[in-house]
C-alpha atoms as a PDB file:
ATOM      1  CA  UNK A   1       0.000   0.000   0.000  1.00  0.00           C
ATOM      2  CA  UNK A   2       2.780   2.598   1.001  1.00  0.00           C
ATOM      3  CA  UNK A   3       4.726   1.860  -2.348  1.00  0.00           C
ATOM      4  CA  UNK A   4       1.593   2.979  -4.416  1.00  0.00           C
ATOM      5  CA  UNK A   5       0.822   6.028  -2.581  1.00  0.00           C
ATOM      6  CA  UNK A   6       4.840   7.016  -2.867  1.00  0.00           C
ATOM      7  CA  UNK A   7       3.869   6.439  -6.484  1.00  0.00           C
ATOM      8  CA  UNK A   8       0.748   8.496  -6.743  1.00  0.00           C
ATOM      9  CA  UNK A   9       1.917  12.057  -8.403  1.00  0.00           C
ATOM     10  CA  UNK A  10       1.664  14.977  -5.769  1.00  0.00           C
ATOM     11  CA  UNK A  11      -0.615  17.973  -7.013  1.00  0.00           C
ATOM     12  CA  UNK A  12       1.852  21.371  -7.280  1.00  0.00           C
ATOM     13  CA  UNK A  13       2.569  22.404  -3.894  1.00  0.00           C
ATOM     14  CA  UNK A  14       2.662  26.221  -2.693  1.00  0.00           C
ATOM     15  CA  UNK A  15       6.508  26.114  -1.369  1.00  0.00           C
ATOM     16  CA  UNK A  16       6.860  30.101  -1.335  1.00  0.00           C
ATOM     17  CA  UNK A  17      10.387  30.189   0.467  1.00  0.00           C
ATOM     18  CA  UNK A  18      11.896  27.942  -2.342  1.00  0.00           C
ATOM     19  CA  UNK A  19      10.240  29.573  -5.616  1.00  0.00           C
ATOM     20  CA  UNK A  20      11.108  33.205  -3.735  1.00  0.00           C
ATOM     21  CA  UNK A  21      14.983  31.964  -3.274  1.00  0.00           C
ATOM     22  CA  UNK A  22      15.111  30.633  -6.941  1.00  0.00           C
ATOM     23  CA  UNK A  23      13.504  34.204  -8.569  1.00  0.00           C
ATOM     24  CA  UNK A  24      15.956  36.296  -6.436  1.00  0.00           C
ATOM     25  CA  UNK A  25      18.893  34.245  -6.740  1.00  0.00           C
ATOM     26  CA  UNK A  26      19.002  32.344 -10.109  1.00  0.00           C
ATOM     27  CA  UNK A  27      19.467  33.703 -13.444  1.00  0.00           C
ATOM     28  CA  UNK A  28      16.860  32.722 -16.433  1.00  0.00           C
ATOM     29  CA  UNK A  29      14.113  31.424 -14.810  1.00  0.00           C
ATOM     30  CA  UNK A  30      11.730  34.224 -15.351  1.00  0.00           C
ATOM     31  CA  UNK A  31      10.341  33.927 -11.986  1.00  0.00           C
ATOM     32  CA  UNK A  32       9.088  37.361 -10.724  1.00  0.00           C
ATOM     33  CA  UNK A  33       8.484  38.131  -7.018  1.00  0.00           C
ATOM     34  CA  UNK A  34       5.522  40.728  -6.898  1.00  0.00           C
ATOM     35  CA  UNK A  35       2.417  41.671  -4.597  1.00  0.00           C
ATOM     36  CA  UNK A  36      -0.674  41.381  -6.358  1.00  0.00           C
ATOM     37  CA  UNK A  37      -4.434  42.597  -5.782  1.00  0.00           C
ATOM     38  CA  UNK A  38      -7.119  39.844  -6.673  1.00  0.00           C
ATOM     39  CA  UNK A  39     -11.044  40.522  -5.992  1.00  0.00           C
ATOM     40  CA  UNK A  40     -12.389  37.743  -4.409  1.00  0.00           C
ATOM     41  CA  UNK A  41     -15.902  36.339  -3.857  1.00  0.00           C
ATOM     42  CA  UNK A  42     -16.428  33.683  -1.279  1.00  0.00           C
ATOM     43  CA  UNK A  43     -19.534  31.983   0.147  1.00  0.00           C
ATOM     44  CA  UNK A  44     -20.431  32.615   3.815  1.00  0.00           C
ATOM     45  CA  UNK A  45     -19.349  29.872   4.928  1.00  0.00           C
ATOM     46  CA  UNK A  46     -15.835  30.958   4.839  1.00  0.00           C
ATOM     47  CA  UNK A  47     -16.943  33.862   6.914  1.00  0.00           C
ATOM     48  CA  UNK A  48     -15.028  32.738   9.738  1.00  0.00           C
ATOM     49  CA  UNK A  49     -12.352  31.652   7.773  1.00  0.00           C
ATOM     50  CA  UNK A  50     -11.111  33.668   5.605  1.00  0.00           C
ATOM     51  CA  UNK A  51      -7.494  32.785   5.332  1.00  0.00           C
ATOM     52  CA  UNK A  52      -9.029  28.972   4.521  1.00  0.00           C
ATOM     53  CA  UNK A  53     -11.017  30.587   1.383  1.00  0.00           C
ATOM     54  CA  UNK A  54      -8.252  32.315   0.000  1.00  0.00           C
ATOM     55  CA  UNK A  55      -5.920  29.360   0.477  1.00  0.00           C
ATOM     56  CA  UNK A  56      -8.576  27.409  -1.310  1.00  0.00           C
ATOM     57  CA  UNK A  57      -8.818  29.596  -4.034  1.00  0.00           C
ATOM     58  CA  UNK A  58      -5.318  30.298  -4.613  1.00  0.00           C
ATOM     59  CA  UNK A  59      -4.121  26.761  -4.584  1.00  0.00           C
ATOM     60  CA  UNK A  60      -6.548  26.167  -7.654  1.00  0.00           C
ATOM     61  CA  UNK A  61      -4.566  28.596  -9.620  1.00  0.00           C
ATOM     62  CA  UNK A  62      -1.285  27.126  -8.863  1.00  0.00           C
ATOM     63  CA  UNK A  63       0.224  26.377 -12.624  1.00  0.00           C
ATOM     64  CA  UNK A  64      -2.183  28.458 -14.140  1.00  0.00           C
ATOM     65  CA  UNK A  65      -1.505  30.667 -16.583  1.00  0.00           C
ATOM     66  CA  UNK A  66      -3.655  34.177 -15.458  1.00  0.00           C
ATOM     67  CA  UNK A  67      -3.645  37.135 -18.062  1.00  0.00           C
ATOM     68  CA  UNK A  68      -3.981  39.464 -15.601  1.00  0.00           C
ATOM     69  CA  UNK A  69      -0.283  38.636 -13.871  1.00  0.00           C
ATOM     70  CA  UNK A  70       0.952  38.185 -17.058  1.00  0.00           C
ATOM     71  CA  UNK A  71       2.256  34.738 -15.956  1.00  0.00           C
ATOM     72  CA  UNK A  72       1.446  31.495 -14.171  1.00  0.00           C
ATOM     73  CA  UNK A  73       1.424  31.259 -10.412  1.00  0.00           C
ATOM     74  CA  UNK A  74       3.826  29.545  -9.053  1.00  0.00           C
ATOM     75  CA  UNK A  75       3.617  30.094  -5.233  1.00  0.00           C
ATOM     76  CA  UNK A  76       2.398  32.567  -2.818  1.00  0.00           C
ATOM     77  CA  UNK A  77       2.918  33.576   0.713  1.00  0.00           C
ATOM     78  CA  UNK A  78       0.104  33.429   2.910  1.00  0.00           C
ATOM     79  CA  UNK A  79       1.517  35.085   5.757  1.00  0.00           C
ATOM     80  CA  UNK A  80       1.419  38.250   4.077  1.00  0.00           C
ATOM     81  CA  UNK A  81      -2.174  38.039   2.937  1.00  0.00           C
ATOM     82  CA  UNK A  82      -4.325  41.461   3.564  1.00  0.00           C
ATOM     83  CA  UNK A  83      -7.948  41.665   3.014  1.00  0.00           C
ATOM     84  CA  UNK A  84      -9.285  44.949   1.237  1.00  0.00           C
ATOM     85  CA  UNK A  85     -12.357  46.653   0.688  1.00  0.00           C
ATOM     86  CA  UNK A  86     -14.743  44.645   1.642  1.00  0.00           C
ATOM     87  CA  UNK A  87     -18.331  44.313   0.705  1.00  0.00           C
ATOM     88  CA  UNK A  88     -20.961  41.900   0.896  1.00  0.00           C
ATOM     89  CA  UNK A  89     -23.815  40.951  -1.576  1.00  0.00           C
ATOM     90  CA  UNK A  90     -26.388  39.443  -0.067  1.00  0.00           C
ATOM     91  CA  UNK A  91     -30.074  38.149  -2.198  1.00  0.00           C
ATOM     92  CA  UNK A  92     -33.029  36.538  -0.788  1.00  0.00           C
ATOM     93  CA  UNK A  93     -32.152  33.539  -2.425  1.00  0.00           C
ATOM     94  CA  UNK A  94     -29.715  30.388  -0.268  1.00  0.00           C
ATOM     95  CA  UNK A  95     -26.657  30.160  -1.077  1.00  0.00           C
ATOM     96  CA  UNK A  96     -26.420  33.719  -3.437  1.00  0.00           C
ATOM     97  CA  UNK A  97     -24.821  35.398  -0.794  1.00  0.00           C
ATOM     98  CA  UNK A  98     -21.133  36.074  -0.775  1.00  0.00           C
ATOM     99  CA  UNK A  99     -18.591  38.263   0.809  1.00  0.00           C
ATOM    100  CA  UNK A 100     -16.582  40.486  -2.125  1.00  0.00           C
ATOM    101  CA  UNK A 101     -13.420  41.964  -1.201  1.00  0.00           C
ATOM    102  CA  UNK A 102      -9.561  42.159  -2.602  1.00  0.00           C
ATOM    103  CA  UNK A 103      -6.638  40.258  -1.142  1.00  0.00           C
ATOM    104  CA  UNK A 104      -3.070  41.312  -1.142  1.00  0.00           C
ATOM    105  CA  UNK A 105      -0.800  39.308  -1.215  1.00  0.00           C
ATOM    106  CA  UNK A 106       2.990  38.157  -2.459  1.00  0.00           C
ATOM    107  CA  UNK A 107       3.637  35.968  -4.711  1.00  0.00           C
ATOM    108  CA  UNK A 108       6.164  34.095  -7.409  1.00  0.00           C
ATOM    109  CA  UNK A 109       5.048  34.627 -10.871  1.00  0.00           C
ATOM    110  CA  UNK A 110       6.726  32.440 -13.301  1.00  0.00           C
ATOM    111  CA  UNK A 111       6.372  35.067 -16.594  1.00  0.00           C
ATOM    112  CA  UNK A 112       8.435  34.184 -19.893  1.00  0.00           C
ATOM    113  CA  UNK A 113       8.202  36.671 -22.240  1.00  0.00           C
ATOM    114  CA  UNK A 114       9.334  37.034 -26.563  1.00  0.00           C
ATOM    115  CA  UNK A 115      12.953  37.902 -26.033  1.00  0.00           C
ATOM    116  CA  UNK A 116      13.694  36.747 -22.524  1.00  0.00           C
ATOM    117  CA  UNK A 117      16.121  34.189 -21.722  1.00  0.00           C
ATOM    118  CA  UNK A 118      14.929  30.718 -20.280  1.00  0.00           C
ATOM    119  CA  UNK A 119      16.831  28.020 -18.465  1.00  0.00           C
ATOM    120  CA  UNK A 120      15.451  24.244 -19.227  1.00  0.00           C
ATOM    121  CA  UNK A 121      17.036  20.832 -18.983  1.00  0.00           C
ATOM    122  CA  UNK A 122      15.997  18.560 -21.945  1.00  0.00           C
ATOM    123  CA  UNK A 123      13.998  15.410 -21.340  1.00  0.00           C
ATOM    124  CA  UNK A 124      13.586  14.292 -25.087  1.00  0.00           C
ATOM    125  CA  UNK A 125      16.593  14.440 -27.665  1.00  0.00           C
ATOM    126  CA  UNK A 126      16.523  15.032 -31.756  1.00  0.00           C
ATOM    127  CA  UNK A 127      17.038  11.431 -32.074  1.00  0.00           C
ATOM    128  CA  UNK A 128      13.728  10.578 -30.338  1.00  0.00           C
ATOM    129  CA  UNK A 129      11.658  13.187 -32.314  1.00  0.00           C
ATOM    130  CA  UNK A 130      13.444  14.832 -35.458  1.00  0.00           C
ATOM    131  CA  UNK A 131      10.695  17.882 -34.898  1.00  0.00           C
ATOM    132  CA  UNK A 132      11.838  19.244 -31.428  1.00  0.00           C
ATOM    133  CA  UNK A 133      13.452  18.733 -28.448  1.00  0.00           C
ATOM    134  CA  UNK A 134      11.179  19.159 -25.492  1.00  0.00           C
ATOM    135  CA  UNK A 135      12.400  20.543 -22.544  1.00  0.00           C
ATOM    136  CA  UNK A 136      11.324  21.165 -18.941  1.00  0.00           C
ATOM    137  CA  UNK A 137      12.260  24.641 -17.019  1.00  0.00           C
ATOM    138  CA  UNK A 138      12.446  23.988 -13.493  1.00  0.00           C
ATOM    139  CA  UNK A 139      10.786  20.489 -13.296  1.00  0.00           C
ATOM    140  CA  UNK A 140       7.224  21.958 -13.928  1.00  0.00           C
ATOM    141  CA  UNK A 141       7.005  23.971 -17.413  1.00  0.00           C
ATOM    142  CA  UNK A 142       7.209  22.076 -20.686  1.00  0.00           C
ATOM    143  CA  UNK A 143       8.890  24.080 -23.281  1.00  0.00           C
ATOM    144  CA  UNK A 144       9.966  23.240 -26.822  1.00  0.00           C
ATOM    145  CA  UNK A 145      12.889  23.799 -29.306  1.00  0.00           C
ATOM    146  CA  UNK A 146      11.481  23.609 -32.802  1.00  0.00           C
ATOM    147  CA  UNK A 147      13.317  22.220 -35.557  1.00  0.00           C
ATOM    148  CA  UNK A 148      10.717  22.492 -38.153  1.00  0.00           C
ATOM    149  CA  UNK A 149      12.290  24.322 -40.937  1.00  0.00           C
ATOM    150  CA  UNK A 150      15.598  24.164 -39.512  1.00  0.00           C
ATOM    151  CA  UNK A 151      16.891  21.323 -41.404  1.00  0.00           C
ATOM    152  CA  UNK A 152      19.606  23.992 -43.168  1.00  0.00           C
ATOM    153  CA  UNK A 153      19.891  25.879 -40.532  1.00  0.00           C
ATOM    154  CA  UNK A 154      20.530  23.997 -37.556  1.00  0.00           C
ATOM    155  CA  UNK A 155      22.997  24.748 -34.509  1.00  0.00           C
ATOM    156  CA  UNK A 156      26.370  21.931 -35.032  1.00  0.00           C
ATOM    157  CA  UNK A 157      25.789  21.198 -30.911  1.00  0.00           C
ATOM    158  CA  UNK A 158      23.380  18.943 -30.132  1.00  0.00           C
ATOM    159  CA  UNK A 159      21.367  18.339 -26.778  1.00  0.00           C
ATOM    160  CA  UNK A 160      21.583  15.390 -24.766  1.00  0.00           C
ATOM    161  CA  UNK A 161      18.888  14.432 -22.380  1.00  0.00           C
ATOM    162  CA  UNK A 162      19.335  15.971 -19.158  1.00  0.00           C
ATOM    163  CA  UNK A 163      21.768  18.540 -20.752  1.00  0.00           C
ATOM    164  CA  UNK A 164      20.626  22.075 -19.250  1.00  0.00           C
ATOM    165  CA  UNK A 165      20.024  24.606 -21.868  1.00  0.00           C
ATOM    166  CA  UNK A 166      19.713  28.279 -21.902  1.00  0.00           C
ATOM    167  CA  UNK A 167      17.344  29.756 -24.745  1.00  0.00           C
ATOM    168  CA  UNK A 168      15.507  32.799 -26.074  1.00  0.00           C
ATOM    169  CA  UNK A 169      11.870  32.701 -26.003  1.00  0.00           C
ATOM    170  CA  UNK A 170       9.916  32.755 -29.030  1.00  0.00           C
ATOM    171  CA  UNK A 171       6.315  32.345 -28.011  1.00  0.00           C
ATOM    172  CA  UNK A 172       4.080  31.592 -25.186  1.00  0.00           C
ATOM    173  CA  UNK A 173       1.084  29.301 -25.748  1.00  0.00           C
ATOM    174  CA  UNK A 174      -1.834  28.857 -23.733  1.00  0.00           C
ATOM    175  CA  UNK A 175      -4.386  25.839 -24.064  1.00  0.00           C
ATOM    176  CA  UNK A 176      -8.352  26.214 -22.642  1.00  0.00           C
ATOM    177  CA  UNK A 177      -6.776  24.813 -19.393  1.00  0.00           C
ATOM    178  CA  UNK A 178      -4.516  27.590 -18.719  1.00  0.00           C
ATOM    179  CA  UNK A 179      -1.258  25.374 -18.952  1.00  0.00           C
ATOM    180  CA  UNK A 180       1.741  27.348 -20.332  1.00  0.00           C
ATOM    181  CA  UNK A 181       3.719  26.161 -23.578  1.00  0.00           C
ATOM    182  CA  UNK A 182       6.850  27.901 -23.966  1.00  0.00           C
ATOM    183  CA  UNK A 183       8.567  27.938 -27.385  1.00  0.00           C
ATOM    184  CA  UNK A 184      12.269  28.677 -27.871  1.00  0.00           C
ATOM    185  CA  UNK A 185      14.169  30.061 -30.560  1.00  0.00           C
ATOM    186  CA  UNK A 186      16.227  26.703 -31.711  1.00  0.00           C
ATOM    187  CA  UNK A 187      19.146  29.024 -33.480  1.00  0.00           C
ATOM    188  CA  UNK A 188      19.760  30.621 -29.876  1.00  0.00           C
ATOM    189  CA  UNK A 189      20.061  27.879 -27.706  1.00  0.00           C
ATOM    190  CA  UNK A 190      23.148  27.057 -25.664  1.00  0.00           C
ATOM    191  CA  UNK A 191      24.011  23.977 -23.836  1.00  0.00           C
ATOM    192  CA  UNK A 192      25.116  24.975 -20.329  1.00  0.00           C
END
């Protein structure tokens, strides 16, 4: 029993501390430390609780990519959460009632953008598929180097699996779930 729950793959965990270490002390990760605003809406039975609802609520964005951060959540601290103006809409109907307020709060925001510089470590060589090489940047963001096209114009260094590389970003793609895609620019990659 204990060797299939070791097994079982863990949902993304908010580990603030070590996503806040990694944005202020490693170089191309695009991981942003910022304090955000979020408006909120919770039912009232969270009214006791509010720390619980926005914990809740939070965690379900975790990996998500959010237009309005320009980025994916990656973690956030809830020590520093602050509640702000707070109002509450309340109808005759159960259950249409709901507290409305914005939190504060700090977070790591992992953001590529076209013409930044990511680090990734390859989990899928040119020999495997002759169309890419995927690549995943820090263990949670699938990214791709494209080789479509390239057949003339392709780097003389190739990329082993587990070789870390360091590439520009050409696009970001986002599917209906809100999981990020990150394309690289296969002509700038270096192997690390």
């Amino acid at each position: 029993m204990k060797e299939e729950e070791s097994n079982e793959t863990k949902p993304f965990e908010n580990r603030f501390e070590f996503w806040a270490d990694k944005a202020r002390n490693e170089k191309n990760t695009c991981l942003k430390l910022q304090r955000i605003r979020r408006k909120v809406s919770i039912p009232p039975s969270y009214m006791g609780n509010l720390k619980s609802a926005c914990t809740t609520l939070l965690d379900k964005s975790l990996t998500k990519y959010d237009a309005d951060i320009s980025g994916t959540l990656v973690a956030y601290n809830d020590k520093t959460f602050k509640s702000m103006e707070q109002t509450v809409s309340l109808k005759n109907r159960p259950g249409e009632a709901y507290l409305n307020f914005t939190l504060e709060v700090d977070v790591v925001i992992f953001g590529p953008e076209p013409g930044s510089f990511l680090r990734a470590v390859c989990i899928e060589n040119r020999l495997t598929n002759k169309s890419h090489t995927a690549l995943l940047a820090m263990e949670t963001f699938n990214c791709v180097l494209s080789h479509l096209h390239e057949e003339n114009n392709m780097k003389e260094e190739e990329i082993e699996v587990n070789d870390e590389v360091r590439f520009e970003v050409e696009s970001i793609e986002i599917d209906w779930n809100g999981l990020l895609m990150v394309k690289g620019n296969s002509r700038s990659f270096v192997v690390c």
